[in-house]
Protein backbone atom coordinates (compact mmCIF):
# COMPACT_ATOMS: atom_id res chain seq x y z
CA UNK A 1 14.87 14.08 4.54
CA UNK A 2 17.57 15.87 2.59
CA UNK A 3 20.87 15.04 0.58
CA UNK A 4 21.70 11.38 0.03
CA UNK A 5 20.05 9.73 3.23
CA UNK A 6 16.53 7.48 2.74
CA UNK A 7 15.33 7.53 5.90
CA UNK A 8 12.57 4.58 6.51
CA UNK A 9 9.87 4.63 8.42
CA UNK A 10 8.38 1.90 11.59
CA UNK A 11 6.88 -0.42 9.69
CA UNK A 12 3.63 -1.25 6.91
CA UNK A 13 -0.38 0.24 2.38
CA UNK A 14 1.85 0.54 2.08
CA UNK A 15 1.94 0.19 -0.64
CA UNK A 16 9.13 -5.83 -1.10
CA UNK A 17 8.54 -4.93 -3.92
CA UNK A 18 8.58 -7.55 -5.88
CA UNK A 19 10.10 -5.33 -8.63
CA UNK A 20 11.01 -3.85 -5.34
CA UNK A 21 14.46 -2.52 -4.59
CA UNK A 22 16.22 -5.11 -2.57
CA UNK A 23 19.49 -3.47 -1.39
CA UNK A 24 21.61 -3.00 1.66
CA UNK A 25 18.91 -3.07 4.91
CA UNK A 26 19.29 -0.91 7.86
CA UNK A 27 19.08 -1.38 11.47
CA UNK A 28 15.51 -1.78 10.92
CA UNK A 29 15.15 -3.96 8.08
CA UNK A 30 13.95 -1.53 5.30
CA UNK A 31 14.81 -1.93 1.70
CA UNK A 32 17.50 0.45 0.76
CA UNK A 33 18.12 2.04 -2.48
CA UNK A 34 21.22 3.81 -4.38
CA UNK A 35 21.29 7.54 -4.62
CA UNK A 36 21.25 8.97 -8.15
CA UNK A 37 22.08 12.46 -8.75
CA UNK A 38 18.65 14.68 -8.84
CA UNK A 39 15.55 14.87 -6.79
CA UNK A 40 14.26 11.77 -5.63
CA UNK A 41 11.34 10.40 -4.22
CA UNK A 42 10.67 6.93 -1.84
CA UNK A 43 7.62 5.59 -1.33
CA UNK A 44 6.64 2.45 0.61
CA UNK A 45 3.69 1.43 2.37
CA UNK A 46 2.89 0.78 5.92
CA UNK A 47 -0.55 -0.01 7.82
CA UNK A 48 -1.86 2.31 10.88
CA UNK A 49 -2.11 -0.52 13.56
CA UNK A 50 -1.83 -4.18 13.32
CA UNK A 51 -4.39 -5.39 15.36
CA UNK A 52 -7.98 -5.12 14.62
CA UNK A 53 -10.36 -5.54 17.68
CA UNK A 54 -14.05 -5.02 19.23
CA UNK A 55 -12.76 -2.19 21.70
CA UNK A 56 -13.12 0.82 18.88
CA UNK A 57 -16.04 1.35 16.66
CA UNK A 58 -13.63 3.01 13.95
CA UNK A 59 -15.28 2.30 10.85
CA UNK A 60 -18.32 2.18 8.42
CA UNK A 61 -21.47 0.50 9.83
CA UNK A 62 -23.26 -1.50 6.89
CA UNK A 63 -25.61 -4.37 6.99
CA UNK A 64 -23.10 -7.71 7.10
CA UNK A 65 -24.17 -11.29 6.42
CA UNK A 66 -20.98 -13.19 7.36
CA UNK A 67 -19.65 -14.52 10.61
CA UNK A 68 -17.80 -12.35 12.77
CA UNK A 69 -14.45 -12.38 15.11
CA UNK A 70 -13.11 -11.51 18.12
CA UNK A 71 -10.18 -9.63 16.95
CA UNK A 72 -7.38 -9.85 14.20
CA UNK A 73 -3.64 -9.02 13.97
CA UNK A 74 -2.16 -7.95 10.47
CA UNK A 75 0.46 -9.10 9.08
CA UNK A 76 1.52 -8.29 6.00
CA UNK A 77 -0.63 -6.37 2.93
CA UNK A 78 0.23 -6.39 -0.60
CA UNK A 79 -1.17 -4.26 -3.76
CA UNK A 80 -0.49 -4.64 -7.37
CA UNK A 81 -0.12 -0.89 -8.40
CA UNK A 82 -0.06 -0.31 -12.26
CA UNK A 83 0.62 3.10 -12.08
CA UNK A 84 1.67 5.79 -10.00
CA UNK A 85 0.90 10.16 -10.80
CA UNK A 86 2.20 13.16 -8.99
CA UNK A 87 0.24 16.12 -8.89
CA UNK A 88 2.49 19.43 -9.01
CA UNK A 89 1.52 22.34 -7.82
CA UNK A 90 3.91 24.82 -9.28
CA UNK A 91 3.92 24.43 -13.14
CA UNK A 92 3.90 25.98 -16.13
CA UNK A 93 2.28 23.42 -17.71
CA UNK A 94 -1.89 23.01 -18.35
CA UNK A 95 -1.09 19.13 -17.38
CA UNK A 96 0.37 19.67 -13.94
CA UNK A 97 0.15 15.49 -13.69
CA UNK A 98 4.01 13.58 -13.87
CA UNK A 99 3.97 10.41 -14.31
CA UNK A 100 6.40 8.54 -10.95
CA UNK A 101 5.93 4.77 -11.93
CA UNK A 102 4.23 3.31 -15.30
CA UNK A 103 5.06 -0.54 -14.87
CA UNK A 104 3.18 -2.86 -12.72
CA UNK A 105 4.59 -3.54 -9.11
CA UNK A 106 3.92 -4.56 -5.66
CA UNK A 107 3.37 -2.48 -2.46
CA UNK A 108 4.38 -4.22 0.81
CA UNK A 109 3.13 -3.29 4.14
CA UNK A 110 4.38 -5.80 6.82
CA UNK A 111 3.95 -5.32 11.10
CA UNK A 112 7.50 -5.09 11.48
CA UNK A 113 9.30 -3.41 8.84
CA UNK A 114 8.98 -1.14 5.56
CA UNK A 115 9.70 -1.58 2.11
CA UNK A 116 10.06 0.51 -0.65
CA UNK A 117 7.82 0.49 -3.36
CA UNK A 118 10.03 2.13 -5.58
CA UNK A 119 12.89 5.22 -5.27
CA UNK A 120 13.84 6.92 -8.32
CA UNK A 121 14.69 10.44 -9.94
CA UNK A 122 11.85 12.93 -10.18
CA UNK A 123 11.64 16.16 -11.65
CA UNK A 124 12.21 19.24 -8.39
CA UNK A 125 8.95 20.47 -7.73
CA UNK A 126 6.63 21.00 -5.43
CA UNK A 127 3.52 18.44 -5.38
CA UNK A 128 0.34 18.33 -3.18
CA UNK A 129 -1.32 14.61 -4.56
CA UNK A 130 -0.84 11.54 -5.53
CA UNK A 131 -2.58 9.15 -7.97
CA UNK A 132 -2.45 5.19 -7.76
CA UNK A 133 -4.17 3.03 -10.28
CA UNK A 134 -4.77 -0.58 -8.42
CA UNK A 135 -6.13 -2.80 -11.46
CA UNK A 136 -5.41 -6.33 -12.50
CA UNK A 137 -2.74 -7.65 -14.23
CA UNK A 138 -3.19 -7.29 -17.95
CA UNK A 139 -2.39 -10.25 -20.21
CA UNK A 140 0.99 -7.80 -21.38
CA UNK A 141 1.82 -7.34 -17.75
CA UNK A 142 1.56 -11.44 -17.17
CA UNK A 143 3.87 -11.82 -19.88
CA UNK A 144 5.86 -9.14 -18.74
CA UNK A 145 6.16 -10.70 -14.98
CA UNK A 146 5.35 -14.64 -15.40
CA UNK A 147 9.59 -15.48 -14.57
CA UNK A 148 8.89 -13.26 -11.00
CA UNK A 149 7.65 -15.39 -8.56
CA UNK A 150 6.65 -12.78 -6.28
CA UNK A 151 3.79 -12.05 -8.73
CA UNK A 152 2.58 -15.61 -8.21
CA UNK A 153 -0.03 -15.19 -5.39
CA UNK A 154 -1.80 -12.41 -7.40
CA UNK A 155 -1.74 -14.39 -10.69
CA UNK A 156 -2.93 -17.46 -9.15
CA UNK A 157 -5.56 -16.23 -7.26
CA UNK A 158 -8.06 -14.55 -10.06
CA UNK A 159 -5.95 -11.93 -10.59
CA UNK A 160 -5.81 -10.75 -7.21
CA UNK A 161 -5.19 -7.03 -6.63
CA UNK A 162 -4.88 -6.87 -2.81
CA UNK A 163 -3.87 -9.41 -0.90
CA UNK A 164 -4.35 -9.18 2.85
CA UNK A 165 -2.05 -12.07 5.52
CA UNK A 166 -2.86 -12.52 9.58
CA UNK A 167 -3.86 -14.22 11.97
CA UNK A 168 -7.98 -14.16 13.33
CA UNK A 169 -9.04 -15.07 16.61
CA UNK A 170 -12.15 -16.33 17.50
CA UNK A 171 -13.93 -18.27 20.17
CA UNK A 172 -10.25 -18.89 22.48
CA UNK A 173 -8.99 -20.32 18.65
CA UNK A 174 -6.30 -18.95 16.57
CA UNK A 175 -5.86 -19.36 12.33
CA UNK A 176 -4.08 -17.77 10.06
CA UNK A 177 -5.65 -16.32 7.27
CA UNK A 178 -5.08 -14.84 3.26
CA UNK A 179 -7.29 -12.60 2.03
CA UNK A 180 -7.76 -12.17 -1.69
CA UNK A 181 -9.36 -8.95 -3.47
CA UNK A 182 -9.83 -8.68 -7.11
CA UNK A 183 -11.27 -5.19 -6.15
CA UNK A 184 -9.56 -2.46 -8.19
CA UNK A 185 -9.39 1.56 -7.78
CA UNK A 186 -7.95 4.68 -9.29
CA UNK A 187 -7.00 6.80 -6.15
CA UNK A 188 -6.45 10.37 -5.95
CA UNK A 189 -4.78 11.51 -2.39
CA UNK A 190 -3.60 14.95 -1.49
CA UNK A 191 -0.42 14.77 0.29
CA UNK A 192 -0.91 17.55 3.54
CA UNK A 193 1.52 19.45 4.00
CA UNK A 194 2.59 19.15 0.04
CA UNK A 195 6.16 18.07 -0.62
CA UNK A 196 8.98 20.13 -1.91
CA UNK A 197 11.39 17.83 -3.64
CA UNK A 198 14.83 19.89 -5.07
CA UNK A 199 17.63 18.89 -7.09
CA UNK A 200 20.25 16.51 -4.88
CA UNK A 201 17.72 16.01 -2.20
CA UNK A 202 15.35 12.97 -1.24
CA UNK A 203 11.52 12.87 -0.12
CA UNK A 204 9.39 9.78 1.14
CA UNK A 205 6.01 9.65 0.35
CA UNK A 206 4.35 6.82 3.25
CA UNK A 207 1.12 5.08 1.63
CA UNK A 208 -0.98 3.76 4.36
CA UNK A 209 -3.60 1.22 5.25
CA UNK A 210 -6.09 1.46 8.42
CA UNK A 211 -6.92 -2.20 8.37
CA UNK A 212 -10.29 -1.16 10.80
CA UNK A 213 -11.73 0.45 7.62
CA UNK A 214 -11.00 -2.58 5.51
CA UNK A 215 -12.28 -5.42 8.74
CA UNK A 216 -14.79 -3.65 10.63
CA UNK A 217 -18.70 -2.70 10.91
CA UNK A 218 -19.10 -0.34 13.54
CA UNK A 219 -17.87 -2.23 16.32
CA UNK A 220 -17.96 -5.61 15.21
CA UNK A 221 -14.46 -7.18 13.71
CA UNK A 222 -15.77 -9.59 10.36
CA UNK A 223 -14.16 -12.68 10.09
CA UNK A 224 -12.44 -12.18 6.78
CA UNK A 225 -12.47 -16.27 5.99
CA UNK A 226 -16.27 -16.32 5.07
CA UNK A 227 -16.34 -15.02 1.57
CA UNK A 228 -19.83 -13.66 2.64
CA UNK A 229 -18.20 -10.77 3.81
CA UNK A 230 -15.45 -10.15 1.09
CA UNK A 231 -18.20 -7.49 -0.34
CA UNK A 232 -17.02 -5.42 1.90
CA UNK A 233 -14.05 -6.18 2.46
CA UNK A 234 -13.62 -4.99 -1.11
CA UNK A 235 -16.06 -1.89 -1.07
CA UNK A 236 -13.97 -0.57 1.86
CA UNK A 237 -9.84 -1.08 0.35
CA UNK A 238 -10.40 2.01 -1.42
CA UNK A 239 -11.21 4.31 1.29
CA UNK A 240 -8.14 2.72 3.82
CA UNK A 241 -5.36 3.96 1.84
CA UNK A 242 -3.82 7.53 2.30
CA UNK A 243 -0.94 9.13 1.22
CA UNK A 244 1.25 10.56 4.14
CA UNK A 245 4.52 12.89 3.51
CA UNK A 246 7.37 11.80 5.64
């Protein structure tokens, strides 16, 4: 993606954000940003299917107490991130880490559309990885985003970190559901193929869930309103995020 255009992606993880970039929408209903002279890079957050179901065994097999479910369809997945790292591989410099984004935010991954988690200048470069801190909300960072009331479901909610929306069906019955994680992570992706940003040009960086790592044991789909299960649930958020250049 070169010179001025952001070019968004289907839609996610993801990674709306709530100090998200709310400008002009496309056809498809992504955020948009401004262009500001330099290299800049997008990043937003998507999830690799919607709809979680017995007919793939995709996914870690451990021993699970709660109930299970017939299938699931995702809706919508939300992350606090308190800090975002680029790794770059051509530098002169012994610490080859640059800091993208120091200041809590939120990383929306809906079904039907994208949003940017944030889009601002970098320094050109050439980086292979990625590092996302998912933590709580420190008592500064409540202070800092108590007015914001898209902050609300993770402050109200133990200090939520992830925060997981759809719909489970079970038994010919269908409920919605919200899943809360307090779980937190410091995540380390390499980005294949690398990406090249240069001065005056724009790169997307796609962070993305696989909700059958987060909702499934082997081949069964866990019913993610019995907190019995939320052990897992947690245990497995870390490994269903990867970073994907676009």
């Amino acid at each position: 993606m070169g010179g001025n255009a952001m070019r968004n992606f289907l839609g996610i993880v993801a990674l709306a954000v709530m100090t998200v970039i709310w400008g002009g929408c496309s056809e498809r209903g992504d955020a948009m940003v401004d262009v500001i002279p330099g290299a800049q890079l997008k990043m937003i957050g998507d999830f690799s299917e919607s709809t979680v179901s017995r007919s793939s065994s995709k996914g870690e097999i451990a021993s699970v107490q709660g109930e299970t479910a017939d299938s699931l369809q995702i809706t919508r997945i939300r992350t606090i991130v308190s800090r975002i790292k680029l790794h770059e591989i051509e530098s002169d410099s012994t610490d080859k880490g640059r800091t993208f984004k120091s200041t809590p935010m939120i990383l929306v991954a809906g079904a039907d559309t994208a949003y940017a988690l944030t889009a601002q200048p970098v320094q050109p470069g050439k980086y292979d990885a990625v590092k996302l801190d998912i933590h709580k909300l420190s008592e500064s960072d409540v202070h800092m985003v108590s007015g914001d009331t898209n902050y609300r479901d993770f402050l109200e909610n133990g200090r939520a970190t992830v925060i997981v929306e759809g719909r489970v069906f079970k038994n010919g019955a269908t409920e919605d559901f919200t899943f809360y994680s307090d779980a937190t992570s410091n995540l380390h992706m390499k980005l294949q193929p690398p990406i090249r940003l240069r001065d005056n040009e724009s790169g997307l960086i796609a962070l993305r869930y696989d909700p059958f790592m987060i909702f499934k044991s082997g081949a069964t789909v866990l019913d993610p309103r019995d907190k019995k299960n939320k052990p897992h649930f947690d245990k497995m958020i870390k490994s269903a995020i990867r970073a994907l250049k676009r």
